[in-house]
C-alpha atoms as a PDB file:
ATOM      1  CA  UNK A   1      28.887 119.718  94.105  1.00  0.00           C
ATOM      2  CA  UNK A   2      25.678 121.159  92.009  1.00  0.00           C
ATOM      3  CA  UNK A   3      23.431 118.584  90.756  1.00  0.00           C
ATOM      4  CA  UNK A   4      22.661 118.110  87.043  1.00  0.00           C
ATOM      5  CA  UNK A   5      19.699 120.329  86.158  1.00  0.00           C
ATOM      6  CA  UNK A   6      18.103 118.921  82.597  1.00  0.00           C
ATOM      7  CA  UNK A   7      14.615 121.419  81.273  1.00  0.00           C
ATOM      8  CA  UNK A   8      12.597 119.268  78.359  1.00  0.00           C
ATOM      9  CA  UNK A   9       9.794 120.353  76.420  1.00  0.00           C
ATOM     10  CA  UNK A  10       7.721 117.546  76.258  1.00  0.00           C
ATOM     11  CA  UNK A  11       5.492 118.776  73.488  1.00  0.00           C
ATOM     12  CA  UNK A  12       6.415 121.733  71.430  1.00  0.00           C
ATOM     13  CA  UNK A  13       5.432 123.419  68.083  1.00  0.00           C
ATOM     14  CA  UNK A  14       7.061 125.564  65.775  1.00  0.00           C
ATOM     15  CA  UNK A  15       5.216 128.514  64.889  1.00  0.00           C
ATOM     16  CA  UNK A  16       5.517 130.889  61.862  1.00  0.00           C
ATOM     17  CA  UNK A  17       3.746 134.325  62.611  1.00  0.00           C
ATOM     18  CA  UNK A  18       3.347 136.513  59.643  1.00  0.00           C
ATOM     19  CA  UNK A  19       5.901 139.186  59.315  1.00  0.00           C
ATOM     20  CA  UNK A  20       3.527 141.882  60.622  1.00  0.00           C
ATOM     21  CA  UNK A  21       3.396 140.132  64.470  1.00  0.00           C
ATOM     22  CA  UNK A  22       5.528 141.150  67.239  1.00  0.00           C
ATOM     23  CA  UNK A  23       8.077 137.857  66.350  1.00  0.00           C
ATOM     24  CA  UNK A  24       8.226 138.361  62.733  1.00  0.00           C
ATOM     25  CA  UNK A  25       8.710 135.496  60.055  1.00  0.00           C
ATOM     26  CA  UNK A  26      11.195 133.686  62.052  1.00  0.00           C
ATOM     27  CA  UNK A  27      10.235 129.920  63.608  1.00  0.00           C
ATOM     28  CA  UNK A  28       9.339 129.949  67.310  1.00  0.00           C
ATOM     29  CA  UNK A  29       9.637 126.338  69.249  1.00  0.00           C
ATOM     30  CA  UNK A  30       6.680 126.617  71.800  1.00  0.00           C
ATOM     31  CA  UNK A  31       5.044 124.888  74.457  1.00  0.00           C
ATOM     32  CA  UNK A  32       1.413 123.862  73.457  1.00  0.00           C
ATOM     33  CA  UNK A  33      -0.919 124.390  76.514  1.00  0.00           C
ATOM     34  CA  UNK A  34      -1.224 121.366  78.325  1.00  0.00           C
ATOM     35  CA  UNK A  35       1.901 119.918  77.835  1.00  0.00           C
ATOM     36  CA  UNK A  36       4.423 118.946  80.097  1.00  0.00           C
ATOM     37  CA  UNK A  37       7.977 120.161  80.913  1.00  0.00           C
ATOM     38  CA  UNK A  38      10.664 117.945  82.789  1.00  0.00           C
ATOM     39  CA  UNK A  39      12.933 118.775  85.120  1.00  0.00           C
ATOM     40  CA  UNK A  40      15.731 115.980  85.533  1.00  0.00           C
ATOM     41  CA  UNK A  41      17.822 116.123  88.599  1.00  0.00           C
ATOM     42  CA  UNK A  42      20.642 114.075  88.877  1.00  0.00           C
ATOM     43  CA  UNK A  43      22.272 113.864  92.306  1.00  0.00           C
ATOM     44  CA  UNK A  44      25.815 114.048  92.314  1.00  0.00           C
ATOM     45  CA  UNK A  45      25.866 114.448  96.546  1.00  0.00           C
ATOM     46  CA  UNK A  46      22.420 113.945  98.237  1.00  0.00           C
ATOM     47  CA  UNK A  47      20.437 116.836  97.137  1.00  0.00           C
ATOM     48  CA  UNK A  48      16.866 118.122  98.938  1.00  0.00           C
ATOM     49  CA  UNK A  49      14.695 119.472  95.841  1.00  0.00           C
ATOM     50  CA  UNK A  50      12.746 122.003  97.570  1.00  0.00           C
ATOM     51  CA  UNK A  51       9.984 123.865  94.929  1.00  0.00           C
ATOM     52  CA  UNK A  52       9.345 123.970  91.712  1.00  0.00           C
ATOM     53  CA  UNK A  53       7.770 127.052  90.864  1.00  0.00           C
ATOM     54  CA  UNK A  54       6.713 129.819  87.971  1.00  0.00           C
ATOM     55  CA  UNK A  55       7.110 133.104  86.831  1.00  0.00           C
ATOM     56  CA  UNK A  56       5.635 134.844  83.781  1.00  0.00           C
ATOM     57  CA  UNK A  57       7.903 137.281  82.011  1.00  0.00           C
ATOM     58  CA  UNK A  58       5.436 137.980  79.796  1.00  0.00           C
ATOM     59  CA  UNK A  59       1.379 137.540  78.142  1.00  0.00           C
ATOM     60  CA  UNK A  60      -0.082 138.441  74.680  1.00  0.00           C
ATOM     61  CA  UNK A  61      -3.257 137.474  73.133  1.00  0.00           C
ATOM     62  CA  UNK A  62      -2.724 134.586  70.338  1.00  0.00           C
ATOM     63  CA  UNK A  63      -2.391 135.448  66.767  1.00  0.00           C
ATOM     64  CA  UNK A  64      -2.813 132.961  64.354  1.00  0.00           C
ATOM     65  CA  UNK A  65      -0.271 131.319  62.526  1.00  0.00           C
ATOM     66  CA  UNK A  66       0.897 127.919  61.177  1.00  0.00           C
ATOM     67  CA  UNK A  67       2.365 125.371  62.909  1.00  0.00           C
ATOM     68  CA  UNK A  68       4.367 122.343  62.566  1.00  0.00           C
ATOM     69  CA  UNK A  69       4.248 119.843  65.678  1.00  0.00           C
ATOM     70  CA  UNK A  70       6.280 117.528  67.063  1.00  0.00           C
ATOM     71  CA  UNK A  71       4.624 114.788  69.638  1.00  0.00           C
ATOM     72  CA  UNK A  72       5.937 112.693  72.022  1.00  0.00           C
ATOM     73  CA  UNK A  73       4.003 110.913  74.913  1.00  0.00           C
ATOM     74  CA  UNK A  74       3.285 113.260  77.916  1.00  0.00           C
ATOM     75  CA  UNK A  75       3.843 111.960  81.374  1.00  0.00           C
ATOM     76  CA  UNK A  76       1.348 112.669  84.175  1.00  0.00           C
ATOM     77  CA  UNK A  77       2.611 115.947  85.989  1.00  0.00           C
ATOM     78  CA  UNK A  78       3.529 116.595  89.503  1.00  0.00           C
ATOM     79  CA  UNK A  79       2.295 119.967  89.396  1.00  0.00           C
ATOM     80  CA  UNK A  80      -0.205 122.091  87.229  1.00  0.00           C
ATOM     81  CA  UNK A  81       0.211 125.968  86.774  1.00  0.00           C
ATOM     82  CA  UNK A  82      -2.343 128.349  85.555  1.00  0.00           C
ATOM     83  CA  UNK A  83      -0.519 130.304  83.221  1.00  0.00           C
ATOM     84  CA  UNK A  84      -3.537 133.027  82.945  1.00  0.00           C
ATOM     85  CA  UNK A  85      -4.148 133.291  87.015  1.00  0.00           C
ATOM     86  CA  UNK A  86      -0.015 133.516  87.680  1.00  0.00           C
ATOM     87  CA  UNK A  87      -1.497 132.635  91.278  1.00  0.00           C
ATOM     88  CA  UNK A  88      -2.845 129.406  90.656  1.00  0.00           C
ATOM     89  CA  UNK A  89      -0.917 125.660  90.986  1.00  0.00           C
ATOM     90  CA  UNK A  90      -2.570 122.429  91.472  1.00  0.00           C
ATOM     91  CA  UNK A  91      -0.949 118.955  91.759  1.00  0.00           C
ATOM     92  CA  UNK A  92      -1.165 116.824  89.424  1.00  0.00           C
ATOM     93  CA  UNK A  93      -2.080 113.205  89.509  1.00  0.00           C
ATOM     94  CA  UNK A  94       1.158 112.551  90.742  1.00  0.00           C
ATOM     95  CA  UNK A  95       1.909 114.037  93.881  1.00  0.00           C
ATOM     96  CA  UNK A  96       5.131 115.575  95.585  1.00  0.00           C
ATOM     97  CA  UNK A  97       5.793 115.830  99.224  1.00  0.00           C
ATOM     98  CA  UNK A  98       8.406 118.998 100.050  1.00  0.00           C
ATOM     99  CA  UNK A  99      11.543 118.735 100.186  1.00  0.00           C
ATOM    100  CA  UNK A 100      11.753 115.843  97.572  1.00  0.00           C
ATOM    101  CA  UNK A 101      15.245 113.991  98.436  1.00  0.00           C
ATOM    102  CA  UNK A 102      17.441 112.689  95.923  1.00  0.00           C
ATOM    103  CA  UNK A 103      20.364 110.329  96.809  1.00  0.00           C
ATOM    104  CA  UNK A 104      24.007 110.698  95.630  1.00  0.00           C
ATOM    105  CA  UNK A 105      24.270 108.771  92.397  1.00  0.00           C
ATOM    106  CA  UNK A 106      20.654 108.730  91.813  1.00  0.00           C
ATOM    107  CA  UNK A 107      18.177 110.487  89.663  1.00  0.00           C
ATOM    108  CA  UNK A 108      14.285 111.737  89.254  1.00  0.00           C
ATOM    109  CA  UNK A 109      11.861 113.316  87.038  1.00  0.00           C
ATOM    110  CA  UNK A 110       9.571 116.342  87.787  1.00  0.00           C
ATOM    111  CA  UNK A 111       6.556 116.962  85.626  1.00  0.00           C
ATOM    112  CA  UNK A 112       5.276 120.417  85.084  1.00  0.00           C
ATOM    113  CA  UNK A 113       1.733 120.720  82.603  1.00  0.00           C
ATOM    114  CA  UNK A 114       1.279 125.005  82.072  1.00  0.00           C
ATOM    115  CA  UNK A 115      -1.796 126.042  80.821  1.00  0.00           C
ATOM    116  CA  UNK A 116      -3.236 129.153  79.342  1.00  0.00           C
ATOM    117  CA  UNK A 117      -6.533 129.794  77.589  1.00  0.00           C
ATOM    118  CA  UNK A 118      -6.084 132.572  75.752  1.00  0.00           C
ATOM    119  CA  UNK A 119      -2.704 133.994  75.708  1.00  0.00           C
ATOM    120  CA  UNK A 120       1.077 132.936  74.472  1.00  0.00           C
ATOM    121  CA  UNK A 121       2.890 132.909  77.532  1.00  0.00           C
ATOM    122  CA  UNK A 122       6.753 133.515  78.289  1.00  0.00           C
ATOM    123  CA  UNK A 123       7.430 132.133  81.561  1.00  0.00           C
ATOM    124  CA  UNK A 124      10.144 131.111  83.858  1.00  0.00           C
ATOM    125  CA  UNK A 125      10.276 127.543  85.245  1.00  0.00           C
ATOM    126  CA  UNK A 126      12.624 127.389  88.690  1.00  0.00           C
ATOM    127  CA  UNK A 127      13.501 124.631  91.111  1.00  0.00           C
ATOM    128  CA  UNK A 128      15.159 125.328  93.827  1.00  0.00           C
ATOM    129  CA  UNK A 129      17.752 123.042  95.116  1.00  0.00           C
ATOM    130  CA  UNK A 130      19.902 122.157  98.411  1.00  0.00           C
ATOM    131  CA  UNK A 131      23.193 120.336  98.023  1.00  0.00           C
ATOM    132  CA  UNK A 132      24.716 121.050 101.193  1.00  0.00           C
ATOM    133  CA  UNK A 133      25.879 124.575 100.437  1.00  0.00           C
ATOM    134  CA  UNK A 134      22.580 126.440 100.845  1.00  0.00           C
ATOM    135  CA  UNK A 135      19.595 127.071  98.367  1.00  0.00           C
ATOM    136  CA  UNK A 136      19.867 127.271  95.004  1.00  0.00           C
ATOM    137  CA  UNK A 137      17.415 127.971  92.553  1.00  0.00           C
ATOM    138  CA  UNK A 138      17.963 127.013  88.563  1.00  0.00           C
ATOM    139  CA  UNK A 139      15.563 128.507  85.942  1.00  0.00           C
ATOM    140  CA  UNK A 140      14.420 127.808  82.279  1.00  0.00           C
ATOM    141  CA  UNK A 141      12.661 130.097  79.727  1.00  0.00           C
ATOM    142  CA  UNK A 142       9.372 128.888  78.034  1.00  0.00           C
ATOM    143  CA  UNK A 143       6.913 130.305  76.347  1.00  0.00           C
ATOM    144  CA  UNK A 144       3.370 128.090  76.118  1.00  0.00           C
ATOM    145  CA  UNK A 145       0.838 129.039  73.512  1.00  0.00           C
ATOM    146  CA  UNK A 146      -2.974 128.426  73.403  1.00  0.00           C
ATOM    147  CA  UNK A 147      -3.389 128.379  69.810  1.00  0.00           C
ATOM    148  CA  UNK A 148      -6.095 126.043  68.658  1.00  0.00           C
ATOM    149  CA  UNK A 149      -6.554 126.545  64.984  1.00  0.00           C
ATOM    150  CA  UNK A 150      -3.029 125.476  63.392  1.00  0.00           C
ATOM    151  CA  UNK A 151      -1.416 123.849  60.015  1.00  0.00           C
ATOM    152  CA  UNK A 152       0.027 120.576  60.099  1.00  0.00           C
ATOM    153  CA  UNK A 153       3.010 120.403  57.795  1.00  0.00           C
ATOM    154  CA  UNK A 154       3.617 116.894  56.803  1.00  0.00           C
ATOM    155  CA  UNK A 155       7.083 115.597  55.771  1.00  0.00           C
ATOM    156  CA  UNK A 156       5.679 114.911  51.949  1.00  0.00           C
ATOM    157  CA  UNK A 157       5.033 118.339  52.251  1.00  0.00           C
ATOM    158  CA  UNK A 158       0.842 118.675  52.028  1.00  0.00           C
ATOM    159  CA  UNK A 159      -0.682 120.708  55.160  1.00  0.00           C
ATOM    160  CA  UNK A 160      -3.670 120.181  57.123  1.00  0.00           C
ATOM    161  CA  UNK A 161      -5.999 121.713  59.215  1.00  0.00           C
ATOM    162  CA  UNK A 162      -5.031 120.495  62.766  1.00  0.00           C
ATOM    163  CA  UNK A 163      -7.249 121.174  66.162  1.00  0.00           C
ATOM    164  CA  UNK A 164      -4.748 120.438  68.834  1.00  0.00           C
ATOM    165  CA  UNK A 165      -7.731 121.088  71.166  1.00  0.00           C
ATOM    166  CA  UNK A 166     -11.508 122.272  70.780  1.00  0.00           C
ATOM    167  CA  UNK A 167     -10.198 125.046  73.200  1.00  0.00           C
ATOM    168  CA  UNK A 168      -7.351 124.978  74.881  1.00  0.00           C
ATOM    169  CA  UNK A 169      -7.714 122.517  78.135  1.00  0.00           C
ATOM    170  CA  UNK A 170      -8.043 123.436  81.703  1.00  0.00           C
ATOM    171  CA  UNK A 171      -7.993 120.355  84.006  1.00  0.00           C
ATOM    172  CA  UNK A 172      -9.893 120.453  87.002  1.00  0.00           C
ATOM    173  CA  UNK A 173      -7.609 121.064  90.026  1.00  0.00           C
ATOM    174  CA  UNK A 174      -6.703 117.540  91.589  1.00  0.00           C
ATOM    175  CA  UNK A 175      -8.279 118.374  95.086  1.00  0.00           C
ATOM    176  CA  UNK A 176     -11.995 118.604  93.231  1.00  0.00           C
ATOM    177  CA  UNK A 177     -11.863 114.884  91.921  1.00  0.00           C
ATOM    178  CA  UNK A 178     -13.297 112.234  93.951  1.00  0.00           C
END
């Protein structure tokens, strides 16, 4: 029997574009560079978690906008991608060791941070699974911005200038600490 397969943004935005920009005036709910995704697995039979992995579907340069944000505490990640070098993973301060085993009845978190420096990012995040009746692989759609200069909208409804970062952030890979 499949596992349960739960995708979380960790920290997201909502973005208004002006009507001239390839979205339109419609809200998006983005990733903010950085941030972290989850990936819940609960086991219903032992399941082997083999990868975690990325795809992008699709880059464009930033365009500015305003924002509203939503912020919730971001766990250390298991793995890093480079959103900008599709190539590039690093793991994060928490580290994985393949295939991750999960026993029947039981549960665990996966931590993905994607990061881009200049782009908004659609991307695809997969894991791919064993549960006794071969590989699986189960995907989510997310799209990651690096927008820097946004509006706050509070709930007493004033605005603010917000920096989420001075630029957006690019960790060193985990191998080049001490």
């Amino acid at each position: 029997m499949p596992p349960q397969v739960e995708f979380h943004l960790v920290r997201t935005a909502e973005i208004v574009y002006p009507p001239s920009s390839a979205t339109g005036p419609h809200p998006v709910a983005v990733q903010i560079s950085g941030h972290a995704v989850t990936v819940d697995v609960t086991a219903v039979e032992e399941v082997a978690v083999h990868s975690l992995g990325f795809r992008v579907v699709n880059r464009h340069p930033t365009r500015s906008g305003t924002v509203s944000m939503c912020f919730n505490p971001a766990p250390e990640p298991n793995l890093r991608f480079w959103l900008d070098e599709p190539t590039r993973t690093a793991h994060g301060p928490v580290r994985l060791d393949w295939p991750v085993t999960i026993r029947r009845g039981r549960s665990r978190q996966f931590v993905v941070s994607a990061h881009t420096k200049k782009h908004d990012v659609e991307w695809e995040l997969s894991i791919t699974v064993d549960w006794g009746a071969g590989l699986h692989q189960m995907t989510c759609r997310v799209r990651t911005t690096a927008e820097t200069g946004m509006v706050r909208f509070s709930p007493d409804g004033t605005t603010s200038v917000a920096k989420i970062h001075a630029e957006p952030d690019r960790p060193e890979d985990s191998s080049a600490r001490p």
